[in-house]
N, C-alpha and C. Protein backbone atom coordinates (compact mmCIF):
# COMPACT_ATOMS: atom_id res chain seq x y z
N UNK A 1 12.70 -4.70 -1.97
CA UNK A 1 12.96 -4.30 -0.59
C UNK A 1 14.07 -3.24 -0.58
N UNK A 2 13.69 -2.15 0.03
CA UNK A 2 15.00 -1.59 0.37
C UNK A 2 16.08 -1.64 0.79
N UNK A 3 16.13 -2.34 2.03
CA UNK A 3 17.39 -3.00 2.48
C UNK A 3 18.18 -3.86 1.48
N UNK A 4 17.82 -4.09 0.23
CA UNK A 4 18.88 -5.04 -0.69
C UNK A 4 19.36 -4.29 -1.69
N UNK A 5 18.92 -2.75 -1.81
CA UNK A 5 19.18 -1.45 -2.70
C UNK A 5 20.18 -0.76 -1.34
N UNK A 6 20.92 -1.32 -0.18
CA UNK A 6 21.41 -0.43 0.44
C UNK A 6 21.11 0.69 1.72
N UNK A 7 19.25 0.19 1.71
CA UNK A 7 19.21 1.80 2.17
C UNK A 7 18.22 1.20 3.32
N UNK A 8 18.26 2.40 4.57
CA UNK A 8 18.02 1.94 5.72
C UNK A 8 16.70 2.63 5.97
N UNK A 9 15.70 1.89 6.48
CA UNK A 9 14.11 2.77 6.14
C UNK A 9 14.53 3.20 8.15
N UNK A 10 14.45 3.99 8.29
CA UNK A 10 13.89 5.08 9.58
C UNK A 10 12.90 5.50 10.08
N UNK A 11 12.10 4.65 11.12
CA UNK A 11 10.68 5.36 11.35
C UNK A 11 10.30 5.87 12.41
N UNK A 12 9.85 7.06 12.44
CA UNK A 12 9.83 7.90 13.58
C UNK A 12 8.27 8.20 14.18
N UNK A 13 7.74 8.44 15.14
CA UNK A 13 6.25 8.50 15.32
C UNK A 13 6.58 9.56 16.49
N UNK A 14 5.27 10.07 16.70
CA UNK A 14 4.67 11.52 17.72
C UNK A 14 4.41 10.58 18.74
N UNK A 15 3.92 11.60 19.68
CA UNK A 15 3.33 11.15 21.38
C UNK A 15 2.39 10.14 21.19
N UNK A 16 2.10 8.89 21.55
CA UNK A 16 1.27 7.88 21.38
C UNK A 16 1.06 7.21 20.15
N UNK A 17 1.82 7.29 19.48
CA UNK A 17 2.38 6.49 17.90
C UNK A 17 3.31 5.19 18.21
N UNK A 18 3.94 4.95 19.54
CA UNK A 18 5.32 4.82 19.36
C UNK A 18 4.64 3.03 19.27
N UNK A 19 3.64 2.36 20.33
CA UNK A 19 3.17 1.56 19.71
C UNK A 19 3.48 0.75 18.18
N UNK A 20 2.45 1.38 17.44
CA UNK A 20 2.38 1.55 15.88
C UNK A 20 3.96 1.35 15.39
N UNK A 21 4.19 2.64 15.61
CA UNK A 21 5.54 2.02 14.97
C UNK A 21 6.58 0.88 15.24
N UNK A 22 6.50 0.70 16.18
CA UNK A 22 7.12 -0.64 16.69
C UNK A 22 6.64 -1.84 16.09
N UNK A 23 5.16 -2.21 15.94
CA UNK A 23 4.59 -3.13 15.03
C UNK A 23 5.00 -2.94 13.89
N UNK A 24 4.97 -1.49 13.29
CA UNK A 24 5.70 -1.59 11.77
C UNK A 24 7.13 -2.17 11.53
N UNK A 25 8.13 -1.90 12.29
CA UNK A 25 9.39 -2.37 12.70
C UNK A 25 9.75 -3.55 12.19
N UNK A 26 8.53 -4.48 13.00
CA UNK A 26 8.46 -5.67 12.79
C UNK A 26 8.75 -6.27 11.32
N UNK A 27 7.67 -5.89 10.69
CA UNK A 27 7.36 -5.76 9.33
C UNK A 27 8.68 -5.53 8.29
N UNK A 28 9.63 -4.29 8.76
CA UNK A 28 10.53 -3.87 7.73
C UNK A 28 11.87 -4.86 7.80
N UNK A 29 12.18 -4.93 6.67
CA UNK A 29 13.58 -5.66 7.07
C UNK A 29 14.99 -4.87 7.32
N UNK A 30 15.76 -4.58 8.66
CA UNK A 30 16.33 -4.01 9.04
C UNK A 30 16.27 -2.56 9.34
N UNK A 31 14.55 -1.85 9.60
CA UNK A 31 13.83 -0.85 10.58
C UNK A 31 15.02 -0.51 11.48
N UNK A 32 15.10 0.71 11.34
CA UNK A 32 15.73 1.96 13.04
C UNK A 32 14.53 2.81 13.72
N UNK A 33 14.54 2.60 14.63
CA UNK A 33 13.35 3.31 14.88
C UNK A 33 14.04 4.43 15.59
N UNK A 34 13.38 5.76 15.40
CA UNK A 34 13.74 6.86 16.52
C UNK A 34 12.34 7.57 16.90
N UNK A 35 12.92 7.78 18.21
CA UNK A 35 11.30 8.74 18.89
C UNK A 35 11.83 9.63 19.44
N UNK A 36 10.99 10.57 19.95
CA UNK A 36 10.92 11.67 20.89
C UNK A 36 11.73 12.83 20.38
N UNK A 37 11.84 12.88 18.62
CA UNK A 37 13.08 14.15 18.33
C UNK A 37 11.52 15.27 18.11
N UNK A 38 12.59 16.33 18.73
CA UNK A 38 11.57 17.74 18.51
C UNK A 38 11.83 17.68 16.92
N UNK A 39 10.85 18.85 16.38
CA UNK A 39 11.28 19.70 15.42
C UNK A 39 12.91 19.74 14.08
N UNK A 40 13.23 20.53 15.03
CA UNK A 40 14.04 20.73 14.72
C UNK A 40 15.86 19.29 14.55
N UNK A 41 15.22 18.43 15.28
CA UNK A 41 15.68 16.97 15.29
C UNK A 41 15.45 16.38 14.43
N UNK A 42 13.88 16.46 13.87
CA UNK A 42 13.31 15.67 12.97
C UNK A 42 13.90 16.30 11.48
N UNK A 43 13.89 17.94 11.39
CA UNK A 43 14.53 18.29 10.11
C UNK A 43 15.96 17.57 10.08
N UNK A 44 16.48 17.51 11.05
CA UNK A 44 18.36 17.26 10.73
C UNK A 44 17.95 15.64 9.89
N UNK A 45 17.09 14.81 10.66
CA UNK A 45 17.11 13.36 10.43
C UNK A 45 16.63 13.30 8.87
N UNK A 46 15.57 14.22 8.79
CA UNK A 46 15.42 14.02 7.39
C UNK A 46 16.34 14.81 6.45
N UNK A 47 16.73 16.16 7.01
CA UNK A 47 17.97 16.54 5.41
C UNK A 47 18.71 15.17 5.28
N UNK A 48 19.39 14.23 5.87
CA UNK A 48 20.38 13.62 5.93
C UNK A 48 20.28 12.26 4.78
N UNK A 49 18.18 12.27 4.84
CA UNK A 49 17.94 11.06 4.20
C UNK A 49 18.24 11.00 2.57
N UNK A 50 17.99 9.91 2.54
CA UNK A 50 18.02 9.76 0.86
C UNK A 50 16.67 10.25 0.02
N UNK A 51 15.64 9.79 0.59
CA UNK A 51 14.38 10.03 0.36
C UNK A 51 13.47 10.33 1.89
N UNK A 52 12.08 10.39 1.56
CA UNK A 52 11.25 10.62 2.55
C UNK A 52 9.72 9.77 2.10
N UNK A 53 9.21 9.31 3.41
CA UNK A 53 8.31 9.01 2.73
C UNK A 53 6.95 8.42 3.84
N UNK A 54 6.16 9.16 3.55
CA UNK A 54 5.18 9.81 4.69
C UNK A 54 4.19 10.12 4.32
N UNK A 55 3.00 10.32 5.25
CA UNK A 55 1.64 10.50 4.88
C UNK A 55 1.26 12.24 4.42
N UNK A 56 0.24 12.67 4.38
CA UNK A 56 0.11 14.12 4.16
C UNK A 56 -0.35 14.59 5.21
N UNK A 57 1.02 15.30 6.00
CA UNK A 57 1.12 15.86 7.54
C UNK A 57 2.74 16.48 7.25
N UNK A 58 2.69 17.27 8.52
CA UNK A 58 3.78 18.47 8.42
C UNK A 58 5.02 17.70 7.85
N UNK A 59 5.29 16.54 8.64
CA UNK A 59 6.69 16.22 8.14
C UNK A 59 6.97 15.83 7.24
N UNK A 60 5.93 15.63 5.72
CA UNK A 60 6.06 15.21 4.14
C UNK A 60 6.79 17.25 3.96
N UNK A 61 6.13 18.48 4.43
CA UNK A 61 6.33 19.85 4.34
C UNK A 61 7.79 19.82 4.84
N UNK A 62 8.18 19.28 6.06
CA UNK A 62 9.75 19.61 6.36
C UNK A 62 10.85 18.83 5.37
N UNK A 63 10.00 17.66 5.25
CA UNK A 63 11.60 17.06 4.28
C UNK A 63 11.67 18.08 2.96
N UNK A 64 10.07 18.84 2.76
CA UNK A 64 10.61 19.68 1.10
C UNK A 64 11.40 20.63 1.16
N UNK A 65 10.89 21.25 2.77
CA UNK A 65 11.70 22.38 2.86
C UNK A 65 13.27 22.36 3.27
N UNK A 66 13.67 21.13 3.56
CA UNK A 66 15.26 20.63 3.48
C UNK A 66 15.86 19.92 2.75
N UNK A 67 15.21 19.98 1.63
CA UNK A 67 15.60 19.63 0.34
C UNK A 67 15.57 18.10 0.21
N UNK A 68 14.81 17.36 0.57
CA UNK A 68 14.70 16.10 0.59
C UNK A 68 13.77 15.63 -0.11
N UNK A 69 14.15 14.74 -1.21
CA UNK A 69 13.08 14.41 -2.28
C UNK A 69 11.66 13.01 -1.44
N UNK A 70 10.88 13.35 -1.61
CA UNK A 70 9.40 12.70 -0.90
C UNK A 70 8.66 12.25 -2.10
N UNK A 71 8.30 10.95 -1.27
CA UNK A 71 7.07 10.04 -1.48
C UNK A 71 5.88 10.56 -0.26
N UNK A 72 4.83 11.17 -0.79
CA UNK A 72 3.65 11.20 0.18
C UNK A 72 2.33 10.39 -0.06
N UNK A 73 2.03 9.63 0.68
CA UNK A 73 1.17 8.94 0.89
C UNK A 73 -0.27 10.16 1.32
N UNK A 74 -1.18 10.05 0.29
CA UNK A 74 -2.20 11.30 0.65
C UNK A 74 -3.39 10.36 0.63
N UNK A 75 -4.24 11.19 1.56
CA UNK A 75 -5.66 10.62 1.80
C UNK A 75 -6.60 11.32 1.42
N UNK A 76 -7.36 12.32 2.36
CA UNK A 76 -8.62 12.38 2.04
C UNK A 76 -8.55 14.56 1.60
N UNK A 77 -7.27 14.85 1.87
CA UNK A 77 -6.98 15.96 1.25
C UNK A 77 -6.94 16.51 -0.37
N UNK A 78 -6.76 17.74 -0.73
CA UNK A 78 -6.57 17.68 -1.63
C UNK A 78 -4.74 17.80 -2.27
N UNK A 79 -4.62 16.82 -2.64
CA UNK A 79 -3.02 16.82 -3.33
C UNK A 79 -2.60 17.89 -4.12
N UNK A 80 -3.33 18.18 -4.92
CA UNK A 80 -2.69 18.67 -6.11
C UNK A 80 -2.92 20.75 -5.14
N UNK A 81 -3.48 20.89 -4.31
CA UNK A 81 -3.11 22.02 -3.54
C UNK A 81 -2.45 21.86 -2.42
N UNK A 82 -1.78 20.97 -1.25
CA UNK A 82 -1.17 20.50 -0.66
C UNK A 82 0.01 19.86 -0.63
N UNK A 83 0.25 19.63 -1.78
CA UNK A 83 1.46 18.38 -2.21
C UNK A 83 2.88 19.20 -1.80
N UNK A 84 4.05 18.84 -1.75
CA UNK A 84 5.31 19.26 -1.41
C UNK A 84 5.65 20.50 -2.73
N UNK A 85 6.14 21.49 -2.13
CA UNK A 85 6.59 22.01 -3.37
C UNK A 85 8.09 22.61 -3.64
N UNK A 86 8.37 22.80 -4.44
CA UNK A 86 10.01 23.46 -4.82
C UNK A 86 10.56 21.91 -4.59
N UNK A 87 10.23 20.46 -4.72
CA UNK A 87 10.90 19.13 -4.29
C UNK A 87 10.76 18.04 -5.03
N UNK A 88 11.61 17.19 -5.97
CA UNK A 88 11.09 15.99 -6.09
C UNK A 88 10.03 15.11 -5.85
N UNK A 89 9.33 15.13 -5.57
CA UNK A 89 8.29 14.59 -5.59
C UNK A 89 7.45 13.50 -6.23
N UNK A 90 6.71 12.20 -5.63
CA UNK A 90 5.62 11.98 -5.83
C UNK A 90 4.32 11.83 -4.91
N UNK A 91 3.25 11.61 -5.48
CA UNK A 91 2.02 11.91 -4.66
C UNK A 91 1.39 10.43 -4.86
N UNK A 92 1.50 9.77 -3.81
CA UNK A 92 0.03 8.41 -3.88
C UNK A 92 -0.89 8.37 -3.51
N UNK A 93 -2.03 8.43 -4.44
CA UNK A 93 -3.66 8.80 -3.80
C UNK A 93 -4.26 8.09 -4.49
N UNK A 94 -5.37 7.67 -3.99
CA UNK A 94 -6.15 6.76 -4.86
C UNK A 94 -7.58 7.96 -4.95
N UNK A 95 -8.09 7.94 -6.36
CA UNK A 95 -9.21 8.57 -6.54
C UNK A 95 -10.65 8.36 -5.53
N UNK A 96 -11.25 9.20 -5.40
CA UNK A 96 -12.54 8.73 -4.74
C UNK A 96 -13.26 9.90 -4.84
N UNK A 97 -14.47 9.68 -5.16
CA UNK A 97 -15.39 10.67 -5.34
C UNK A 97 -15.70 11.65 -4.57
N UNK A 98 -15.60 11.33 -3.45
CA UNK A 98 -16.18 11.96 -1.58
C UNK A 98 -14.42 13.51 -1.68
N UNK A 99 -13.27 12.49 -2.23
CA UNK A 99 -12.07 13.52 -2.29
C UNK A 99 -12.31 15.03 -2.82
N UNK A 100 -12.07 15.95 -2.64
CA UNK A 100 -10.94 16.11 -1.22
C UNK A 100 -12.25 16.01 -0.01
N UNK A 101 -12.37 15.65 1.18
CA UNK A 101 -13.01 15.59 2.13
C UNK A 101 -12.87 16.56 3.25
N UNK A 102 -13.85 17.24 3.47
CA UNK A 102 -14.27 18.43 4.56
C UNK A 102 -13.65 18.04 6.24
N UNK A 103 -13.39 16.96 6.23
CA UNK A 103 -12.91 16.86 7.96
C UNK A 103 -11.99 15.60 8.44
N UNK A 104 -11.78 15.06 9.22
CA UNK A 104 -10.84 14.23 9.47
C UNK A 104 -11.80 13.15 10.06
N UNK A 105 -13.20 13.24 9.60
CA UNK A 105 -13.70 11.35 9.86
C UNK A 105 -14.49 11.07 8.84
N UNK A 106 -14.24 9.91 7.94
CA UNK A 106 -14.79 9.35 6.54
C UNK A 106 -16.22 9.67 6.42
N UNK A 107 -16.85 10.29 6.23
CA UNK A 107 -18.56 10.80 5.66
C UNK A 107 -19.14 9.70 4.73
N UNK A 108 -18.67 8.61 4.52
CA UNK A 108 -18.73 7.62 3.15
C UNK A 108 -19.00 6.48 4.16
N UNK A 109 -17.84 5.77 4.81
CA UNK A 109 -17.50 4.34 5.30
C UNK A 109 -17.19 4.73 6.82
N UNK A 110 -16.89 3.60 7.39
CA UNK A 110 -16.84 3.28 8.87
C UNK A 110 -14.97 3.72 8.55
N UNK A 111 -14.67 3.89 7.82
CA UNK A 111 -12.89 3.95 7.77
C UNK A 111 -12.77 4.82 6.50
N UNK A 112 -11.28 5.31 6.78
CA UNK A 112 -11.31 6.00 5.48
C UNK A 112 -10.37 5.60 4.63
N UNK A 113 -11.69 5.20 3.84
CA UNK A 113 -11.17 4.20 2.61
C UNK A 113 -9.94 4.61 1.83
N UNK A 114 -10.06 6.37 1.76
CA UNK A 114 -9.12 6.95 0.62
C UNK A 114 -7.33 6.42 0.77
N UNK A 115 -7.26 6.33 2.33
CA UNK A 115 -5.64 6.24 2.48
C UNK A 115 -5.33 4.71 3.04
N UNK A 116 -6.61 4.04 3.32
CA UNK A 116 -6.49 2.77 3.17
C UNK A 116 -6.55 1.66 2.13
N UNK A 117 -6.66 2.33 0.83
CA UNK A 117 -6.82 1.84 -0.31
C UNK A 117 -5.70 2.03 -0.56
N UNK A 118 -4.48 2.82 -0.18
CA UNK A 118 -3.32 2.71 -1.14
C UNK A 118 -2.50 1.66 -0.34
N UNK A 119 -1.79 1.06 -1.72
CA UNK A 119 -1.20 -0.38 -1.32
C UNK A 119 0.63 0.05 -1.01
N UNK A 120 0.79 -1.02 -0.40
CA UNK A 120 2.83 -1.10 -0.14
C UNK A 120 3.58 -1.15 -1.69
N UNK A 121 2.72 -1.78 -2.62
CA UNK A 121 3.30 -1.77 -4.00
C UNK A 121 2.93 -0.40 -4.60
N UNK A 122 2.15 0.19 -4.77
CA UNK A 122 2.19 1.72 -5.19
C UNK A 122 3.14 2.87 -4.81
N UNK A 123 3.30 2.70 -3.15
CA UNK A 123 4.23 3.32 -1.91
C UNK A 123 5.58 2.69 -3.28
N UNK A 124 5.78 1.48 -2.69
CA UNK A 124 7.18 0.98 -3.68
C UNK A 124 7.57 1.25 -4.87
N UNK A 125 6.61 1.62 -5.94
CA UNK A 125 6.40 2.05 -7.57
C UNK A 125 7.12 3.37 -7.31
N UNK A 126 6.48 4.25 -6.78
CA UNK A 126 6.41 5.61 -6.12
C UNK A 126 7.64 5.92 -5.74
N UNK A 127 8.72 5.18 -5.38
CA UNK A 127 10.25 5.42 -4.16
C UNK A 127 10.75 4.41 -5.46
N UNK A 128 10.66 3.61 -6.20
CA UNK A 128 11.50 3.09 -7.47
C UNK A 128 11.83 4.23 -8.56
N UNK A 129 10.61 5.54 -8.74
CA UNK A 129 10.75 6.24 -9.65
C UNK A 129 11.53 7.42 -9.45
N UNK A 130 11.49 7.58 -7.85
CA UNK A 130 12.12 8.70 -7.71
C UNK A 130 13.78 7.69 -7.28
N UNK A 131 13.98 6.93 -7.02
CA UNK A 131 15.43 6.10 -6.81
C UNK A 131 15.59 6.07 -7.96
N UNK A 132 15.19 5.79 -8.97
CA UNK A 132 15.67 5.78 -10.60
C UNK A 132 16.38 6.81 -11.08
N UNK A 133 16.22 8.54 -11.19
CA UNK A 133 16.61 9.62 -10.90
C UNK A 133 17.48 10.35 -10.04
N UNK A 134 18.38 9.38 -10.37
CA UNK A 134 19.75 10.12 -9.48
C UNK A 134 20.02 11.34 -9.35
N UNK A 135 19.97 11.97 -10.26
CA UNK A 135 20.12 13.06 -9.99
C UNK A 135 19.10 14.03 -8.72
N UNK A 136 18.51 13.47 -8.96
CA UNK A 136 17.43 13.88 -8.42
C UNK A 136 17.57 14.01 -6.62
N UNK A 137 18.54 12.90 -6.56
CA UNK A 137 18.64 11.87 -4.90
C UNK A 137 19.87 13.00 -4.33
């Protein structure tokens, strides 16, 4: 758990997320939640962090570009042309044949399997390796 390494997980969600994240909340042990920061709010919150760690969408791109080392959780994109760059980094994706995928609704399954297949222990493997690397932090 993070909270017993010190460190305070922060979760932030867009217009009609805020739901969601509140259920996640639940879940974390000792969760802050913040909403409604523009842009430019959201970069300050993340230079400040220790890490980042987020799906593959703009704000995995802002923590690289403020020097903030990231965990991205990737789905049905392609990683290895998308992934964060000039940043610490790791990438969690689970293989799938259908990958990288042409649009934003699963062509395979009723769900998309690719970013629902990755587990909280991979996410955790993933933020142990880059916390291991101090220097890095």
């Amino acid at each position: 758990c993070l909270a017993r390494r010190g460190l305070t997980m922060v979760l932030t969600a867009g217009p009609g997320e805020e739901s969601w994240v509140s259920e996640a909340a639940r879940e974390i042990e000792g969760a802050v939640i913040v909403l409604g920061l523009r842009i430019p709010e959201l970069a300050e919150l993340i230079r400040g962090a220790r890490l980042y760690i987020g799906n593959d969408s703009g704000p995995v791109h802002l923590a690289a570009a403020v020097g903030t080392p990231v965990v991205a959780i990737w789905g049905s994109s392609d990683s290895r042309r998308w992934r964060p760059w000039n940043i610490d980094h790791r990438v969690v994706q689970n293989p799938f044949e259908c990958n990288p995928c042409p649009g934003y609704r699963c062509l395979v399954a009723d769900s998309p399997l690719c970013i629902e297949s990755v587990t909280v222990e991979q996410v955790y493997a993933a933020v142990e390796e880059l916390l291991a690397n101090p220097a890095q932090l």
